[in-house]
PDB file of N, CA and C in Angstrom:
ATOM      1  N   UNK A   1    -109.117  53.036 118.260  1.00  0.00           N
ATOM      2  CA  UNK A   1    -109.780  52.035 117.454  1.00  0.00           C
ATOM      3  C   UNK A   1    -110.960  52.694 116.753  1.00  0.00           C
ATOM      4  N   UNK A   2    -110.896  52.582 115.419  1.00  0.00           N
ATOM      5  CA  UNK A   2    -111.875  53.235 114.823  1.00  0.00           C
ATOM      6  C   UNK A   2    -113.335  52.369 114.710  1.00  0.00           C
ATOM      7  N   UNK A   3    -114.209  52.636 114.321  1.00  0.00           N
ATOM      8  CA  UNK A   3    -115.786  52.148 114.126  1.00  0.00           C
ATOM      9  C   UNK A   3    -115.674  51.111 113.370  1.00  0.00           C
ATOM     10  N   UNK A   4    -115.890  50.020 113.269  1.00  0.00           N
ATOM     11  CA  UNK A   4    -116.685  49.074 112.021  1.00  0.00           C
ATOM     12  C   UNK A   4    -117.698  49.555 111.184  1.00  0.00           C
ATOM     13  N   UNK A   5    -117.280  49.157 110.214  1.00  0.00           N
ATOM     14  CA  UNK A   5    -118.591  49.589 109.176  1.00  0.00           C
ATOM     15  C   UNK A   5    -119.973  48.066 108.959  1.00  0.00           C
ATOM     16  N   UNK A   6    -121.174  48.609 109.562  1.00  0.00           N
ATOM     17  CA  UNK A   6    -121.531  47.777 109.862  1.00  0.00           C
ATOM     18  C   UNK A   6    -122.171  46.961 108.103  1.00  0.00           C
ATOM     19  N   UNK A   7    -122.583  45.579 108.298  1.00  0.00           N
ATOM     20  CA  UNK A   7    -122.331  44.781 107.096  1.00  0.00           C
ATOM     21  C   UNK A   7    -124.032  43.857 107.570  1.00  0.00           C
ATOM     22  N   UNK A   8    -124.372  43.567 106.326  1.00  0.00           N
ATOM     23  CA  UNK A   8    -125.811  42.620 106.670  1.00  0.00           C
ATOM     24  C   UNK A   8    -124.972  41.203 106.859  1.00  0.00           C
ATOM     25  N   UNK A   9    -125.881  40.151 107.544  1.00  0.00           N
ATOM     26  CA  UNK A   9    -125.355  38.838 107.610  1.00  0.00           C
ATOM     27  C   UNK A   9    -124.920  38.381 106.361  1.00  0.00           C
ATOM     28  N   UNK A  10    -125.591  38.544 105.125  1.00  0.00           N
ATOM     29  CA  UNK A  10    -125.458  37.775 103.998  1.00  0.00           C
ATOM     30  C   UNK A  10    -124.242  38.213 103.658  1.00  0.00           C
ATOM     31  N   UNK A  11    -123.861  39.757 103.721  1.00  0.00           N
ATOM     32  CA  UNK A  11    -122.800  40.288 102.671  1.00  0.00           C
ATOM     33  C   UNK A  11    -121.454  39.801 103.572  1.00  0.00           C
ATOM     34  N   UNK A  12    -121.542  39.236 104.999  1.00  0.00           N
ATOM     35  CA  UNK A  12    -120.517  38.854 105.905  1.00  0.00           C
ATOM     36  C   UNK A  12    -120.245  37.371 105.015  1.00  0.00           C
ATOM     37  N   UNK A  13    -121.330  36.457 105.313  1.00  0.00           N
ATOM     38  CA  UNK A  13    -121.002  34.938 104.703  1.00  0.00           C
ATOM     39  C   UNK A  13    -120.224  35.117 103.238  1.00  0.00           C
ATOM     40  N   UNK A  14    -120.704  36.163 102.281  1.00  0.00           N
ATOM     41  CA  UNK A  14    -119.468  36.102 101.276  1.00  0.00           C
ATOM     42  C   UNK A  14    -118.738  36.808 101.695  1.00  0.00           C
ATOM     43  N   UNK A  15    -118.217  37.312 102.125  1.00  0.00           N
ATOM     44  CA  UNK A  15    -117.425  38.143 102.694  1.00  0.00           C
ATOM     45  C   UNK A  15    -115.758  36.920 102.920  1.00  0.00           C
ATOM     46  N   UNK A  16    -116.536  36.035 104.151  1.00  0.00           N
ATOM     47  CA  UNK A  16    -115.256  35.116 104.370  1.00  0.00           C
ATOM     48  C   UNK A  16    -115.486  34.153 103.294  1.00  0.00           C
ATOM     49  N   UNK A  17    -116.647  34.219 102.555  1.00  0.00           N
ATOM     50  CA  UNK A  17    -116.248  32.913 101.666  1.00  0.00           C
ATOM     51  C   UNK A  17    -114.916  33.068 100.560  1.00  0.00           C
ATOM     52  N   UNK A  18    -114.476  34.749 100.392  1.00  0.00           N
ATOM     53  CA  UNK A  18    -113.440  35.161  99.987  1.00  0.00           C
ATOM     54  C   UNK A  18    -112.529  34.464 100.404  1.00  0.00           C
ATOM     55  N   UNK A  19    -112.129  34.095 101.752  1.00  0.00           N
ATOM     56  CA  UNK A  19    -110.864  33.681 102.542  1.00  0.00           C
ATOM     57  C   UNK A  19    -110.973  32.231 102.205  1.00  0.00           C
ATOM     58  N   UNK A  20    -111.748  31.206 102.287  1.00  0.00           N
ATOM     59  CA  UNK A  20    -111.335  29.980 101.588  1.00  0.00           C
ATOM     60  C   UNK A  20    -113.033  29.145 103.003  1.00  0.00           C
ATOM     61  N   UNK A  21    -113.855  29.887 103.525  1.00  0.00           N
ATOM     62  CA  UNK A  21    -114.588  29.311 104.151  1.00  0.00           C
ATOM     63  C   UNK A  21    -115.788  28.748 103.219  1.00  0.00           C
ATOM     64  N   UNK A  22    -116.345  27.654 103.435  1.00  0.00           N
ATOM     65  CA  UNK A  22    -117.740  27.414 102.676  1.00  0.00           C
ATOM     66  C   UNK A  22    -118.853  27.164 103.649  1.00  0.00           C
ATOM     67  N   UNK A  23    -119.791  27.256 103.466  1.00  0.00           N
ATOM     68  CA  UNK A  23    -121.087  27.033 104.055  1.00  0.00           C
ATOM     69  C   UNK A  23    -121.403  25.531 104.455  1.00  0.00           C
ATOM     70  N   UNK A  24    -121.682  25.218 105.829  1.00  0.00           N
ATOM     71  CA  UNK A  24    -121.455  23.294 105.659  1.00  0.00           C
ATOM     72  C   UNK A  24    -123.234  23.208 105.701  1.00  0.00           C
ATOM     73  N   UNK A  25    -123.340  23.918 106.902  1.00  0.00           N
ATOM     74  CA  UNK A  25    -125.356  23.678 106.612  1.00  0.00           C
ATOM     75  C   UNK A  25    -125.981  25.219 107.099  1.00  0.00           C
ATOM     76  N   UNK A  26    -127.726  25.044 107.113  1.00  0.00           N
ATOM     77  CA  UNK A  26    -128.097  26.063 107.348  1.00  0.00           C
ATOM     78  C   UNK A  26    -129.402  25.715 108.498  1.00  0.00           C
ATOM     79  N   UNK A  27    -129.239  25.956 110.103  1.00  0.00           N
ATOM     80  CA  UNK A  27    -130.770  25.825 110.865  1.00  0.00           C
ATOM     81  C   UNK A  27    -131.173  27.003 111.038  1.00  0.00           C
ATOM     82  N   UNK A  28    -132.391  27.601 110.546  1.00  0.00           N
ATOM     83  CA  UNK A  28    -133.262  28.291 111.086  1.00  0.00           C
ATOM     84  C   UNK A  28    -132.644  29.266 110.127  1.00  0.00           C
ATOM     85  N   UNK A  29    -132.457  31.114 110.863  1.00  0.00           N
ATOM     86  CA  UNK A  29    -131.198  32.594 109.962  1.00  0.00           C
ATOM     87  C   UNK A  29    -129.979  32.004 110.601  1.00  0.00           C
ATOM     88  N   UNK A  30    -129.633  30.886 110.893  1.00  0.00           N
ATOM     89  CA  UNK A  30    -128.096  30.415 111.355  1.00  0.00           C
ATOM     90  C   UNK A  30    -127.500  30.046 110.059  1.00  0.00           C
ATOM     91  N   UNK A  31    -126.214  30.248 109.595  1.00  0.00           N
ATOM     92  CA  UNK A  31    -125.246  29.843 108.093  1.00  0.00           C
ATOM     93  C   UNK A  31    -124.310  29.361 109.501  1.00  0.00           C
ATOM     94  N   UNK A  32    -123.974  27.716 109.075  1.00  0.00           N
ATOM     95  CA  UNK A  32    -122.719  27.562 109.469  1.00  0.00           C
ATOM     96  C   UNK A  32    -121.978  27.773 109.030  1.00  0.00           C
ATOM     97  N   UNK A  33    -120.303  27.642 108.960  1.00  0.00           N
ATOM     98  CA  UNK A  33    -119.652  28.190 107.968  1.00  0.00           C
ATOM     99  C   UNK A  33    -118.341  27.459 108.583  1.00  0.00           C
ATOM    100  N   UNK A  34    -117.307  26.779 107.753  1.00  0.00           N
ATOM    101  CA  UNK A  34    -115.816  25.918 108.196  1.00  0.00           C
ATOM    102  C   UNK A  34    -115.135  26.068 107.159  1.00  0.00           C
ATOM    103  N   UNK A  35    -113.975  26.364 107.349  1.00  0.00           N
ATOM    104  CA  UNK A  35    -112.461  26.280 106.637  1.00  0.00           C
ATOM    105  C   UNK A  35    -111.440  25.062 106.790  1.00  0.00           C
ATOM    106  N   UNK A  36    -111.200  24.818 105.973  1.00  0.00           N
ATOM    107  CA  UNK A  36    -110.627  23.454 105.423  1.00  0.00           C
ATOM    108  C   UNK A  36    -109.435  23.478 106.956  1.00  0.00           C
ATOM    109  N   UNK A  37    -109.267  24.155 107.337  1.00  0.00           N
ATOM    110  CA  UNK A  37    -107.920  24.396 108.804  1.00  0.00           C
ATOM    111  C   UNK A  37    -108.920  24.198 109.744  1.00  0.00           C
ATOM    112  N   UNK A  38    -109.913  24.057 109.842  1.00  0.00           N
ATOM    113  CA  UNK A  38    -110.795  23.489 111.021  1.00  0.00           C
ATOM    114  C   UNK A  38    -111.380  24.918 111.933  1.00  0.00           C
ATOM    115  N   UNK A  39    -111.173  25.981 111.265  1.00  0.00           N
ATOM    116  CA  UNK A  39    -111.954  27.218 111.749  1.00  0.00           C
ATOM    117  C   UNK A  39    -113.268  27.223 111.231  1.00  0.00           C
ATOM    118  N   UNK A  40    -114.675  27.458 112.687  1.00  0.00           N
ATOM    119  CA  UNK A  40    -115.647  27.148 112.259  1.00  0.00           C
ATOM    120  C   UNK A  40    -116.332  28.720 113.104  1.00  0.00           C
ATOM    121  N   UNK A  41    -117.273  28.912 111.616  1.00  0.00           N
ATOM    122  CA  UNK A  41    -117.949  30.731 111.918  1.00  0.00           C
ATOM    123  C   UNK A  41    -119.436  30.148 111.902  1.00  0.00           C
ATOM    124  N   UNK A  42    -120.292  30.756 112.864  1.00  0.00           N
ATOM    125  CA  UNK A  42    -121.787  30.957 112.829  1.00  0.00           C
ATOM    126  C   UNK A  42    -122.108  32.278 112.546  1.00  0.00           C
ATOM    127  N   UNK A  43    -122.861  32.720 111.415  1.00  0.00           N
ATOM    128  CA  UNK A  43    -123.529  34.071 111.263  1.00  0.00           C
ATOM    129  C   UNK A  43    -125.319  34.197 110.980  1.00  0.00           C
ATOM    130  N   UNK A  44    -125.527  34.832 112.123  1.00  0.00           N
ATOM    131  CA  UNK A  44    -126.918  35.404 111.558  1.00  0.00           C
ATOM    132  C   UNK A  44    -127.172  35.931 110.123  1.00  0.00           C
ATOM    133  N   UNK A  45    -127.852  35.256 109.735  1.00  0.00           N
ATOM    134  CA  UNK A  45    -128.952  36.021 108.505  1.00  0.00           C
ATOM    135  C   UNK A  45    -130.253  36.365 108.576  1.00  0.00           C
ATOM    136  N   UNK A  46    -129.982  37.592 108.904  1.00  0.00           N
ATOM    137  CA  UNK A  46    -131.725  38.163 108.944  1.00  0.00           C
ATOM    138  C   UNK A  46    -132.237  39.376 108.116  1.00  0.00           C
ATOM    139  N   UNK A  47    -133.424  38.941 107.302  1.00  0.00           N
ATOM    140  CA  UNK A  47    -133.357  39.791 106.274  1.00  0.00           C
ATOM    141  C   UNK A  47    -133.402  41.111 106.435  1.00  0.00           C
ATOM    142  N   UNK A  48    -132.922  42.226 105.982  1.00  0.00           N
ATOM    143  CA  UNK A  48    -133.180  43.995 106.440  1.00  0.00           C
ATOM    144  C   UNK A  48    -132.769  43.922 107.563  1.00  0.00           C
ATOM    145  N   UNK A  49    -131.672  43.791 107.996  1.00  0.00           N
ATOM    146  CA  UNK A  49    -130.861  43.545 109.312  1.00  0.00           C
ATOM    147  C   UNK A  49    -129.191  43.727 109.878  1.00  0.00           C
ATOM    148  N   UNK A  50    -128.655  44.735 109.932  1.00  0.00           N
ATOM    149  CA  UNK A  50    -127.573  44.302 109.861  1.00  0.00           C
ATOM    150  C   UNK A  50    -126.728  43.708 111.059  1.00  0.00           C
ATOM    151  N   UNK A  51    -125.554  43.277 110.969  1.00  0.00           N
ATOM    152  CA  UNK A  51    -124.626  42.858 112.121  1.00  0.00           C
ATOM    153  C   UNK A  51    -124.310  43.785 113.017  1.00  0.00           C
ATOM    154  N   UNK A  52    -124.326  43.458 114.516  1.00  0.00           N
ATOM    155  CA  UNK A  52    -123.987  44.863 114.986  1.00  0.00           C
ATOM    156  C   UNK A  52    -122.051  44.604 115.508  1.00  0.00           C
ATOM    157  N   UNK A  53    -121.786  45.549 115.670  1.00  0.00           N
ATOM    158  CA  UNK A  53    -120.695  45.920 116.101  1.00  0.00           C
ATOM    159  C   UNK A  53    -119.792  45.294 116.623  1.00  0.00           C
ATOM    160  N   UNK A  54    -120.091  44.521 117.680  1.00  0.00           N
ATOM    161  CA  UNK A  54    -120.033  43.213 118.569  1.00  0.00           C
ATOM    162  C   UNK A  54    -119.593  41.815 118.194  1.00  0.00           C
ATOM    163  N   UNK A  55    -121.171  42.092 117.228  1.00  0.00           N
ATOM    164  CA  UNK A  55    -120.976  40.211 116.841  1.00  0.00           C
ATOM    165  C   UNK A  55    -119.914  40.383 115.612  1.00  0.00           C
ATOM    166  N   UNK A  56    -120.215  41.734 114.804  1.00  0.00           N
ATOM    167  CA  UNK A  56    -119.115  41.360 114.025  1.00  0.00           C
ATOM    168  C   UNK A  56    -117.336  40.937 113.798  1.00  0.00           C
ATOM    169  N   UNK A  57    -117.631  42.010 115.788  1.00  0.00           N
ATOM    170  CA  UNK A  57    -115.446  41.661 116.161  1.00  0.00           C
ATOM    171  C   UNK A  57    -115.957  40.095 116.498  1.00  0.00           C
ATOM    172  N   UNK A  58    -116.583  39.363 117.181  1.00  0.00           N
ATOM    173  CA  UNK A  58    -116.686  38.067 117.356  1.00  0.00           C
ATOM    174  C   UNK A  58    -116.413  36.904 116.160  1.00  0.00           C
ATOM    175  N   UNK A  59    -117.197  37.522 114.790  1.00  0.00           N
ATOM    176  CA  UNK A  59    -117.219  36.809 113.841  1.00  0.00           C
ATOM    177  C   UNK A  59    -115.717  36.328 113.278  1.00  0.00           C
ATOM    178  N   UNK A  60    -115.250  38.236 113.271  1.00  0.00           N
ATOM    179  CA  UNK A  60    -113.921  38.045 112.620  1.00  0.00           C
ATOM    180  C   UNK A  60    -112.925  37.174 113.790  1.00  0.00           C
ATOM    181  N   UNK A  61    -113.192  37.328 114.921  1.00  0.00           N
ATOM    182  CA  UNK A  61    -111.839  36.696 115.701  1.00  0.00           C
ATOM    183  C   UNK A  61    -112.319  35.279 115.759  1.00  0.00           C
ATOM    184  N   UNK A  62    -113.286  34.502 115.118  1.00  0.00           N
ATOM    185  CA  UNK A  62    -113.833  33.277 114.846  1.00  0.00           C
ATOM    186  C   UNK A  62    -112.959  32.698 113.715  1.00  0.00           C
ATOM    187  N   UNK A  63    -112.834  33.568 112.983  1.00  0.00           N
ATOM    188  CA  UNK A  63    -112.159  33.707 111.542  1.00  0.00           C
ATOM    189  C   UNK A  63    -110.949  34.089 111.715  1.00  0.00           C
ATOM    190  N   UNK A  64    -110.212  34.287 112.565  1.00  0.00           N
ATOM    191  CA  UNK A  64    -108.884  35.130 112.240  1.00  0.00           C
ATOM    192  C   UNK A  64    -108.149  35.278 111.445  1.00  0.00           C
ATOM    193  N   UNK A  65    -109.282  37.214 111.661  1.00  0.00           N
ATOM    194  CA  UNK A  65    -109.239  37.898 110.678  1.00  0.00           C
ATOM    195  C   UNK A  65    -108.895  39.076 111.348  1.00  0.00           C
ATOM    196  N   UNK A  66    -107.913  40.478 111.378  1.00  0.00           N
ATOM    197  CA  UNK A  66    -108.120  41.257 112.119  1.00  0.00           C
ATOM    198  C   UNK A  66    -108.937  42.356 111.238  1.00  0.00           C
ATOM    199  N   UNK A  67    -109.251  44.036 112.267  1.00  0.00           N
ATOM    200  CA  UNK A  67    -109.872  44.566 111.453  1.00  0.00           C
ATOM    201  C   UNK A  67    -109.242  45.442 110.132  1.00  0.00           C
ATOM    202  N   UNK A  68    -108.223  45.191 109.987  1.00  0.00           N
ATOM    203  CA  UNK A  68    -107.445  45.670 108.887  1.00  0.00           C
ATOM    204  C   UNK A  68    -108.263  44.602 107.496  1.00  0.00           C
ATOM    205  N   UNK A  69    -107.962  43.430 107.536  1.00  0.00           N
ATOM    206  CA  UNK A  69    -108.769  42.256 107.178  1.00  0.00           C
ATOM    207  C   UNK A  69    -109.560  42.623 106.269  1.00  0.00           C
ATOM    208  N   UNK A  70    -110.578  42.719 107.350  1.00  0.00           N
ATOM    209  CA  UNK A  70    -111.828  42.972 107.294  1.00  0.00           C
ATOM    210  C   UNK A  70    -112.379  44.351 106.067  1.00  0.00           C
ATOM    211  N   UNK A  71    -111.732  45.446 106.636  1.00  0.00           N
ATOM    212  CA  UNK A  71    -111.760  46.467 105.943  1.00  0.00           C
ATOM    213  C   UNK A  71    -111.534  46.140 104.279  1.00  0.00           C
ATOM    214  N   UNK A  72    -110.291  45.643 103.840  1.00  0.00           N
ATOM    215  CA  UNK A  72    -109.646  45.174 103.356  1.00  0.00           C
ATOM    216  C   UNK A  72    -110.493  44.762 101.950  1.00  0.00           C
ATOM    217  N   UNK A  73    -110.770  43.326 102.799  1.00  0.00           N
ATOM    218  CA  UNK A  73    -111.966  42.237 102.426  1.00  0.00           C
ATOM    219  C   UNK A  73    -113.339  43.101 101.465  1.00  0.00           C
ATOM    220  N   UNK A  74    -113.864  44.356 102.260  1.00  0.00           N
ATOM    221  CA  UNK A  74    -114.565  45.241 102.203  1.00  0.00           C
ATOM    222  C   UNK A  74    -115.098  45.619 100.999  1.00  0.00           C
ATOM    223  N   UNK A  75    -113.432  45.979 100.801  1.00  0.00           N
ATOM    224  CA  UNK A  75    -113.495  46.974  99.845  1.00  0.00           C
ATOM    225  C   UNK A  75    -112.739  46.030  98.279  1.00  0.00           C
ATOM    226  N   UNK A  76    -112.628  45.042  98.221  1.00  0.00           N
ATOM    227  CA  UNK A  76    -112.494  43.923  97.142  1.00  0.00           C
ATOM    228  C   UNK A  76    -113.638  44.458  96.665  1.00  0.00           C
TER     229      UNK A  76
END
């Protein structure tokens, strides 16, 4: 399994907004985030910050998305 390339919160929220997710509200650096299929993503936004490693396999398997996906997604 190779490395993730790590991504800031913001560039993640467009990231899936590619896939068909929109933003429903925002508390605090929390973006909620739901897809019309009832898949629902929380991502940190914190400014000069990026996602680490972790939360980002979390995000995507929130999203199922694998990391091919992701990469993918990336590089659009």
């Amino acid at each position: 399994m190779s490395k993730l390339p790590l991504i800031s919160g913001k560039s993640m929220c467009s990231l899936i907004e590619k896939i068909g997710f929109f933003r429903v509200r925002q508390k605090g650096s929390h973006v909620f985030m739901t897809h019309p299929d009832g898949r629902n993503v929380v991502v940190p936004v914190h400014k000069g910050e990026d996602l680490g490693r972790g939360l980002i396999r979390t995000i995507l398997k929130e999203a199922d998305l694998t990391n091919d996906d992701y990469l993918q997604l990336r590089n659009k």
